[in-house]
C-alpha atoms as a PDB file:
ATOM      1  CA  UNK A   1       0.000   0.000   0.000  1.00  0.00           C
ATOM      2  CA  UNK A   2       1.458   3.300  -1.164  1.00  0.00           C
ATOM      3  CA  UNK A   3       1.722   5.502   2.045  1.00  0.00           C
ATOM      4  CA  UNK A   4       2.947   9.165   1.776  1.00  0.00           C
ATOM      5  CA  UNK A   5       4.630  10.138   4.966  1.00  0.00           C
ATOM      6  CA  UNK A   6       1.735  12.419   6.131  1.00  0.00           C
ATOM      7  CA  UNK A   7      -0.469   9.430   6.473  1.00  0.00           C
ATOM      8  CA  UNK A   8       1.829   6.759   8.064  1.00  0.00           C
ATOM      9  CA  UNK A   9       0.663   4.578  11.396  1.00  0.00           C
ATOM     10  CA  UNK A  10       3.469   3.122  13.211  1.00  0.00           C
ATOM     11  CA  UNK A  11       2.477   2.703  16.413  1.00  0.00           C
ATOM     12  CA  UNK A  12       1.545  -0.639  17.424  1.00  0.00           C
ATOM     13  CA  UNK A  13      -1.063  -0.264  20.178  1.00  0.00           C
ATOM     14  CA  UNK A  14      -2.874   2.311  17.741  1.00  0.00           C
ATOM     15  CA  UNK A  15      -3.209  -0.267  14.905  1.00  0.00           C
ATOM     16  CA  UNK A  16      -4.227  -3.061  17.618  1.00  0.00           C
ATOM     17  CA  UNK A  17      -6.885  -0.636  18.522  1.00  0.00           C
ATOM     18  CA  UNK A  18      -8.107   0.111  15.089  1.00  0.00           C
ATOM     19  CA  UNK A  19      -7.910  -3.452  14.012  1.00  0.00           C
ATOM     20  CA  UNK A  20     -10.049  -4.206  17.173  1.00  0.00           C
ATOM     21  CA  UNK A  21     -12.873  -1.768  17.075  1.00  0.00           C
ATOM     22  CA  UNK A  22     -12.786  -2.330  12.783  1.00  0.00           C
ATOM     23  CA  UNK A  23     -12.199  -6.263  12.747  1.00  0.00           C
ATOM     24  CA  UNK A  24     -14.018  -7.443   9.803  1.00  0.00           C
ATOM     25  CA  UNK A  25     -11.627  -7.631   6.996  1.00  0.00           C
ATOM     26  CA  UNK A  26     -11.117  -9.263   4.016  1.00  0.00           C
ATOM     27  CA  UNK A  27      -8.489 -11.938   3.795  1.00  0.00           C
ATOM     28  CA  UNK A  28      -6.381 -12.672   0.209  1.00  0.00           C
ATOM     29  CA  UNK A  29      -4.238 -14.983  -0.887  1.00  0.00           C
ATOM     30  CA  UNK A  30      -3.544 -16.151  -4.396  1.00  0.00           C
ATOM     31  CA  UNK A  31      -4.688 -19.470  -6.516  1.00  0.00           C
ATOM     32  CA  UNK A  32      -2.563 -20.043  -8.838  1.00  0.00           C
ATOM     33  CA  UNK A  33      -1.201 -16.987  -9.339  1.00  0.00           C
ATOM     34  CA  UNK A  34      -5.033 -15.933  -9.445  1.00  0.00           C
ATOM     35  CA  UNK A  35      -5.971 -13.431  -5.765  1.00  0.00           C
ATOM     36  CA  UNK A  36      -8.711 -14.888  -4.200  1.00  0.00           C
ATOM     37  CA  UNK A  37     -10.913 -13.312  -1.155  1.00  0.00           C
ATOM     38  CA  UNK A  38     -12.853 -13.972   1.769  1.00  0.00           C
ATOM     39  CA  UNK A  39     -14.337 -11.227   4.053  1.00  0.00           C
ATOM     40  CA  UNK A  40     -14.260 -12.390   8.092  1.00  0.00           C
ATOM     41  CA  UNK A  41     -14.681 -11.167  11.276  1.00  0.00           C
ATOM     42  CA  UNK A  42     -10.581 -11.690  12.771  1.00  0.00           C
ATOM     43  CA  UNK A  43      -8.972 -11.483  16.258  1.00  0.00           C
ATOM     44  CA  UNK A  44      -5.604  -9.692  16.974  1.00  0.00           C
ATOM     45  CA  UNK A  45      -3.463 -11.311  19.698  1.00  0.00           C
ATOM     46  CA  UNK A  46      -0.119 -11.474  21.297  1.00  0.00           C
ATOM     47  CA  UNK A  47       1.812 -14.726  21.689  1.00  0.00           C
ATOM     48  CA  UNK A  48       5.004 -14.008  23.485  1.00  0.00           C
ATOM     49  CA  UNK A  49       6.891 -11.595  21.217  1.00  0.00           C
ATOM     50  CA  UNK A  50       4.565 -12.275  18.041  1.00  0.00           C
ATOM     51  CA  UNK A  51       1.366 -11.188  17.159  1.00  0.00           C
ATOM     52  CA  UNK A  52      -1.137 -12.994  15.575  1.00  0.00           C
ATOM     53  CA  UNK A  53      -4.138 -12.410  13.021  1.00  0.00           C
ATOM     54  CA  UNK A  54      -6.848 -15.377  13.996  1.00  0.00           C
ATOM     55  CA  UNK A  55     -10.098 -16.684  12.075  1.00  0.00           C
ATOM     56  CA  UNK A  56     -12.069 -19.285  10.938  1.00  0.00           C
ATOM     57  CA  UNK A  57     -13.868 -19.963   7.684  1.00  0.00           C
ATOM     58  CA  UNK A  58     -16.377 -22.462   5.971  1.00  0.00           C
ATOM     59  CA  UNK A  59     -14.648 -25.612   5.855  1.00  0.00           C
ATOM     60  CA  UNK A  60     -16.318 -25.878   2.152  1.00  0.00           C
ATOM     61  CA  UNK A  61     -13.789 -22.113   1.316  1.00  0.00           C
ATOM     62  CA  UNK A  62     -11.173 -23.522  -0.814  1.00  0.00           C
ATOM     63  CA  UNK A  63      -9.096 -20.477   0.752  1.00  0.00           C
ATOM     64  CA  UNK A  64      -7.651 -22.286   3.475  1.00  0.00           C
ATOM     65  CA  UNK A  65      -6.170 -24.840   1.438  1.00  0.00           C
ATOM     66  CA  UNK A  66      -4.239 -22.287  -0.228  1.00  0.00           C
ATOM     67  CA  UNK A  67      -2.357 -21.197   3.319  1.00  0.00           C
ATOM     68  CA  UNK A  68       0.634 -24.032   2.439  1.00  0.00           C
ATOM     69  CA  UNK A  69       1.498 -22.971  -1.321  1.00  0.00           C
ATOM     70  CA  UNK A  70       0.873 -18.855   0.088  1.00  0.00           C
ATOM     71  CA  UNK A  71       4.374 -17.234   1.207  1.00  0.00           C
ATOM     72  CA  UNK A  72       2.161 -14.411   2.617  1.00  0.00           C
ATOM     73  CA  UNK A  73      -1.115 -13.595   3.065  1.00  0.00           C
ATOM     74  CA  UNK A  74      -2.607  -9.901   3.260  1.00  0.00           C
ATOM     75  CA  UNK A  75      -5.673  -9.043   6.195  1.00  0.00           C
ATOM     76  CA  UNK A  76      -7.065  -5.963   5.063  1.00  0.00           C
ATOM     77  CA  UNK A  77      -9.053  -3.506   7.572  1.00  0.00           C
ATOM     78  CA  UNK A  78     -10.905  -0.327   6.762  1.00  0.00           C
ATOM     79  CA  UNK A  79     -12.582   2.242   9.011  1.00  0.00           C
ATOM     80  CA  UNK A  80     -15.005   4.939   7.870  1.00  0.00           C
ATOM     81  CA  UNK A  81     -14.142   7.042   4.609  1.00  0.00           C
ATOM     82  CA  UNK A  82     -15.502   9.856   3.234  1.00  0.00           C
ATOM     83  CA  UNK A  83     -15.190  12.023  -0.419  1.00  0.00           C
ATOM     84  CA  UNK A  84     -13.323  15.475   0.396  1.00  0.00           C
ATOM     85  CA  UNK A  85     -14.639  17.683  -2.324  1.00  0.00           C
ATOM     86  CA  UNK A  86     -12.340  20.273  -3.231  1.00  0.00           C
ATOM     87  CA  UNK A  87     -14.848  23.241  -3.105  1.00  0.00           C
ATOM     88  CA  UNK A  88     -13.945  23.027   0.658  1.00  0.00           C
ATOM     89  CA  UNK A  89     -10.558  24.508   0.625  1.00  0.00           C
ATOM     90  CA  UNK A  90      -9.405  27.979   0.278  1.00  0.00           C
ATOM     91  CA  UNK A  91      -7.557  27.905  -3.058  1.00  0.00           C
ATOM     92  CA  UNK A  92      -7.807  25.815  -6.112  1.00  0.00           C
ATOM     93  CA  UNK A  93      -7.235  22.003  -5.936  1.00  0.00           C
ATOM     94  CA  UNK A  94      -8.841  18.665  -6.563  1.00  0.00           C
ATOM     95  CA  UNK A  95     -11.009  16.612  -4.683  1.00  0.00           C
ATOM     96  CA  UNK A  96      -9.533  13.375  -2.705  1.00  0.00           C
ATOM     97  CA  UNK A  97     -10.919  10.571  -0.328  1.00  0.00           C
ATOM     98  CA  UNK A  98     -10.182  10.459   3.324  1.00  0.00           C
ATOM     99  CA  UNK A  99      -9.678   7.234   4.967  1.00  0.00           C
ATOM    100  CA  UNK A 100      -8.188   4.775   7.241  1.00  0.00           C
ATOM    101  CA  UNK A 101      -6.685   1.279   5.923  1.00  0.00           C
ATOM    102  CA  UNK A 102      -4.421  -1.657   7.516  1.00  0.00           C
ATOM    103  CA  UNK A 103      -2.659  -4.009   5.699  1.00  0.00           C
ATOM    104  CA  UNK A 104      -1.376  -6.959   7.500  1.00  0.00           C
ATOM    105  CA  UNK A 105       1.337  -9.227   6.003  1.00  0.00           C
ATOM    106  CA  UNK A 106       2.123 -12.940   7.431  1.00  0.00           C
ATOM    107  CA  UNK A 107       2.491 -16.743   6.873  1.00  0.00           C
ATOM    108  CA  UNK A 108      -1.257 -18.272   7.754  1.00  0.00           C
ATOM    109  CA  UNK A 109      -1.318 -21.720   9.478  1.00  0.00           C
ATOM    110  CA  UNK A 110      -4.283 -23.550  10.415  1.00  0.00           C
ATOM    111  CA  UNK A 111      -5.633 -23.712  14.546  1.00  0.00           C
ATOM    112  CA  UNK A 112      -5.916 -26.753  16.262  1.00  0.00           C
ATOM    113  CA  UNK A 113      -8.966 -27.788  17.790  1.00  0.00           C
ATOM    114  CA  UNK A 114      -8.339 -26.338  21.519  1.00  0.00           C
ATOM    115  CA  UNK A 115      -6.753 -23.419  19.473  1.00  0.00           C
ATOM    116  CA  UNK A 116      -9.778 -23.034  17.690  1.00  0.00           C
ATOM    117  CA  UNK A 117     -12.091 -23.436  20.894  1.00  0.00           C
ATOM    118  CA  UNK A 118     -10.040 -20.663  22.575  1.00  0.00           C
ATOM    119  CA  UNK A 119     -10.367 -18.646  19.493  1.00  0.00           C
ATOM    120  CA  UNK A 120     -14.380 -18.969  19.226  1.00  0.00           C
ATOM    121  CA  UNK A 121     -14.679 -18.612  22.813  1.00  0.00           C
ATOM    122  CA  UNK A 122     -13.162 -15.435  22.555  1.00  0.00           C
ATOM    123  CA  UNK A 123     -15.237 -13.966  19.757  1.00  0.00           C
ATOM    124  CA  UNK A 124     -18.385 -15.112  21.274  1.00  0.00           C
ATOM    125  CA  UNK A 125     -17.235 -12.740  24.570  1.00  0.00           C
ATOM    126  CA  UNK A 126     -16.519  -9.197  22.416  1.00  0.00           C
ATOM    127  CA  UNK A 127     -19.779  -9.734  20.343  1.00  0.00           C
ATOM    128  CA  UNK A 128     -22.024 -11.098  22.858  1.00  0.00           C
ATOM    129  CA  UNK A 129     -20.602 -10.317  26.236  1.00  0.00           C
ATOM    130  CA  UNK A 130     -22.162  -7.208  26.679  1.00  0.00           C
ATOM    131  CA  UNK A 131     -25.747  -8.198  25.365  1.00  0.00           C
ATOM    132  CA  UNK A 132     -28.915  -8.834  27.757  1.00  0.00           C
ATOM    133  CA  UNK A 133     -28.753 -12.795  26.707  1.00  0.00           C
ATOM    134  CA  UNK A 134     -25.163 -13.383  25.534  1.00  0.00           C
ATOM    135  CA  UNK A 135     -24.847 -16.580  23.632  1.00  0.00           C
ATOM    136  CA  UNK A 136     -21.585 -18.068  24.511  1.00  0.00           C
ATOM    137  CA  UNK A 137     -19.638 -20.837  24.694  1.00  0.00           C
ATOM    138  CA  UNK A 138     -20.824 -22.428  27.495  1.00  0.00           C
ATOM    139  CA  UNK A 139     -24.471 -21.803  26.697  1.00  0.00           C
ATOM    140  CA  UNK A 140     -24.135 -23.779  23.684  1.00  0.00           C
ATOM    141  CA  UNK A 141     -25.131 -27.129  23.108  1.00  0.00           C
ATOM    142  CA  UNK A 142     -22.078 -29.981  22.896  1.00  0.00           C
ATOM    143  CA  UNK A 143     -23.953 -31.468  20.130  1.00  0.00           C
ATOM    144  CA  UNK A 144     -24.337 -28.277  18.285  1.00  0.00           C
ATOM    145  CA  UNK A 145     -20.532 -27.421  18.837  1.00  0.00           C
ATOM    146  CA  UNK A 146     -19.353 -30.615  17.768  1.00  0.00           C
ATOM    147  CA  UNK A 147     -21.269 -29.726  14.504  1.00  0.00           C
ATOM    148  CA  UNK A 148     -20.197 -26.352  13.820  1.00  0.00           C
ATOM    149  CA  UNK A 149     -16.678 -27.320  14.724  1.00  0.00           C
ATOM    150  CA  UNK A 150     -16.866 -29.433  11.611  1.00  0.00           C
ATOM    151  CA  UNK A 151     -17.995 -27.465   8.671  1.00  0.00           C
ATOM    152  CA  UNK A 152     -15.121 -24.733   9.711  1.00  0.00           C
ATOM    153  CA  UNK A 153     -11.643 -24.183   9.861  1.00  0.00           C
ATOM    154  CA  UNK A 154      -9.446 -21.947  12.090  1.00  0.00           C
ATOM    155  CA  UNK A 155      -6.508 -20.035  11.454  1.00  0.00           C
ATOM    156  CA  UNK A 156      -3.432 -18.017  12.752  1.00  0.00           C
ATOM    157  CA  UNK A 157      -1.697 -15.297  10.721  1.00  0.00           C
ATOM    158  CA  UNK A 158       1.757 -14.863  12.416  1.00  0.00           C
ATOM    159  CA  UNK A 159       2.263 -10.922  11.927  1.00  0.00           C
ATOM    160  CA  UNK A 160       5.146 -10.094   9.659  1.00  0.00           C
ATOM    161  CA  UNK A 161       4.720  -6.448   8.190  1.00  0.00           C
ATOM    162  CA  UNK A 162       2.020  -4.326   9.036  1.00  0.00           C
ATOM    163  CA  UNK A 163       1.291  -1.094   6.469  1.00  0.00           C
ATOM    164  CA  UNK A 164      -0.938   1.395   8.419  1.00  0.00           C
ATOM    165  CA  UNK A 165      -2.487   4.768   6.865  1.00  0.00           C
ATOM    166  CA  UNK A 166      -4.804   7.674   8.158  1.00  0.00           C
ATOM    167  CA  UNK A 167      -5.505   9.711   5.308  1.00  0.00           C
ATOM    168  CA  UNK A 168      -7.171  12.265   6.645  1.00  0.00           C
ATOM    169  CA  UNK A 169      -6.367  15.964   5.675  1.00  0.00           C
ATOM    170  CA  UNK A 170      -2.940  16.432   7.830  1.00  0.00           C
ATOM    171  CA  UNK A 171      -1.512  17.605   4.888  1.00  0.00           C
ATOM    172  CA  UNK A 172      -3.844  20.319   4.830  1.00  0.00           C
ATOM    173  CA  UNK A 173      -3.800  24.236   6.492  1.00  0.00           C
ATOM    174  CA  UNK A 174      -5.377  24.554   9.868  1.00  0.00           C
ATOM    175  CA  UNK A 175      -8.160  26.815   8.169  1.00  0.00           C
ATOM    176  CA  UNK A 176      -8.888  23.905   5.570  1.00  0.00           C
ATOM    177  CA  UNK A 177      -8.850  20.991   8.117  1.00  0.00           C
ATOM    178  CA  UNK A 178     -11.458  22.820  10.105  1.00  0.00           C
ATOM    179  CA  UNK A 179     -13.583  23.561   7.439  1.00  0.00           C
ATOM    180  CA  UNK A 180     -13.931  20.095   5.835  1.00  0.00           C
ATOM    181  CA  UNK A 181     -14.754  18.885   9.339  1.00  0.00           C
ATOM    182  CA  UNK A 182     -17.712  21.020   9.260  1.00  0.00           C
ATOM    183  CA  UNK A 183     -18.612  20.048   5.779  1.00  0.00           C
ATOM    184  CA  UNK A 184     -18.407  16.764   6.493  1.00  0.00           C
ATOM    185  CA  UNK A 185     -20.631  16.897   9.112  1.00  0.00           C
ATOM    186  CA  UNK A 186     -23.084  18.552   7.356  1.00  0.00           C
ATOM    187  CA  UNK A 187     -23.115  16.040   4.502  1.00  0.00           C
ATOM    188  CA  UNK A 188     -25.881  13.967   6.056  1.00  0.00           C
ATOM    189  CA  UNK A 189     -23.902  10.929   5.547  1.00  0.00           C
ATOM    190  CA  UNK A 190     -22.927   8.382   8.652  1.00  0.00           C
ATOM    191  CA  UNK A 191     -19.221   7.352   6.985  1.00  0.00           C
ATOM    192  CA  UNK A 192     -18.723  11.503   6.521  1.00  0.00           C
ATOM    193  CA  UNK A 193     -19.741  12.127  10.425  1.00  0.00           C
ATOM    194  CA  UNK A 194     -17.083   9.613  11.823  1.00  0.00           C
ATOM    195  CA  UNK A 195     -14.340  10.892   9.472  1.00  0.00           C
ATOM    196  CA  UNK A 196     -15.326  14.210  10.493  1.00  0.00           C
ATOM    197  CA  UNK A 197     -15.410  13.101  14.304  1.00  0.00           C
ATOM    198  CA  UNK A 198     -11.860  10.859  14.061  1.00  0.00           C
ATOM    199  CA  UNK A 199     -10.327  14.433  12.702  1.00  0.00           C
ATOM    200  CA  UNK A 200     -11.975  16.411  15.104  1.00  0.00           C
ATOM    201  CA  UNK A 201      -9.367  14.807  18.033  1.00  0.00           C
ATOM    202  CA  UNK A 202      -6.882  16.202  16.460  1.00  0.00           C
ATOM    203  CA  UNK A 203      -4.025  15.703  13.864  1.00  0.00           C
ATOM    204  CA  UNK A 204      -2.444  12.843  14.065  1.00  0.00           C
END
């Protein structure tokens, strides 16, 4: 991902963050020289010194049989993004698109069972943890479990480069920034009002 030096992420507990609170990504590796995708709801751990990407998909996803001929693999995140017309600055320019992406590099591998377990367990308590009747793991069923466990497959991603960009307007004069985060949040559009709220906390 092409990164100008305005926009670069390098802190780590930042991207853990944003991979956290924006964890459905899309996952790509190649088929015969051919990309494929898959788009998945992902966990982002620490193992020691290494962190991990973790998932699961349909066992029926030819994906995961791709992990052993794949040097890398690439975990994509996005959070909100929002068109940045150029009408909103004070001199003549064109328009661009504010975002935030994360690309994650890394040798895939497939979970174990108990690795797997740990790995749903986990999901269940972010997504259903905080709900008036969570559904997890030990609410579940052992038949049901046993089933589920076998139409899917777990995997790790062992973290090897991570490219991280905010695109959004640091390049531009403090009279400009201001003013396309008030046009933004005038634009009526959800995307525009979190752009417009994640620039409003200042430049990064």
């Amino acid at each position: 991902m092409y990164i100008p030096k305005y926009f670069k992420v390098t802190d780590t507990n930042e991207i853990r963050d944003f991979i956290q609170k924006n964890s459905f990504g899309t996952l790509v590796t190649t088929k015969k020289g051919k990309p494929i995708a898959t788009h998945l709801p992902f966990g982002f751990t620490k193992q020691g010194e290494d962190f991990y990407i973790t998932g699961h998909m349909a066992y029926g996803n030819p994906q995961w049989r791709t992990f052993e001929t794949s040097d890398d693999v690439l975990a994509m995140f996005q959070g909100p993004h929002a068109y940045i017309s150029s009408s909103w600055y004070s001199h003549e320019n064109v328009p661009t698109w504010n975002y935030e992406a994360i690309h994650v590099y890394g040798k895939a591998s497939i979970l174990s069972r108990e690795e797997l377990i740990e790995d749903l367990k986990i999901m269940l308590e972010k997504y259903e943890g905080h709900r008036e009747n969570p559904v997890l793991w030990d609410t579940l069923s052992s038949n049901l479990i046993e089933n589920e466990l076998k139409g899917i497959v777990g995997f790790k991603i062992k973290v090897e480069e991570i490219q991280a960009a905010y695109k959004l307007s640091q390049n531009r004069n403090e009279t400009d920034y201001r003013n396309i985060i008030e046009k933004l949040r005038n634009e009526g559009n959800p995307q525009s009002r979190q752009v417009a709220e994640r620039m409003d906390k200042g430049k990064i």
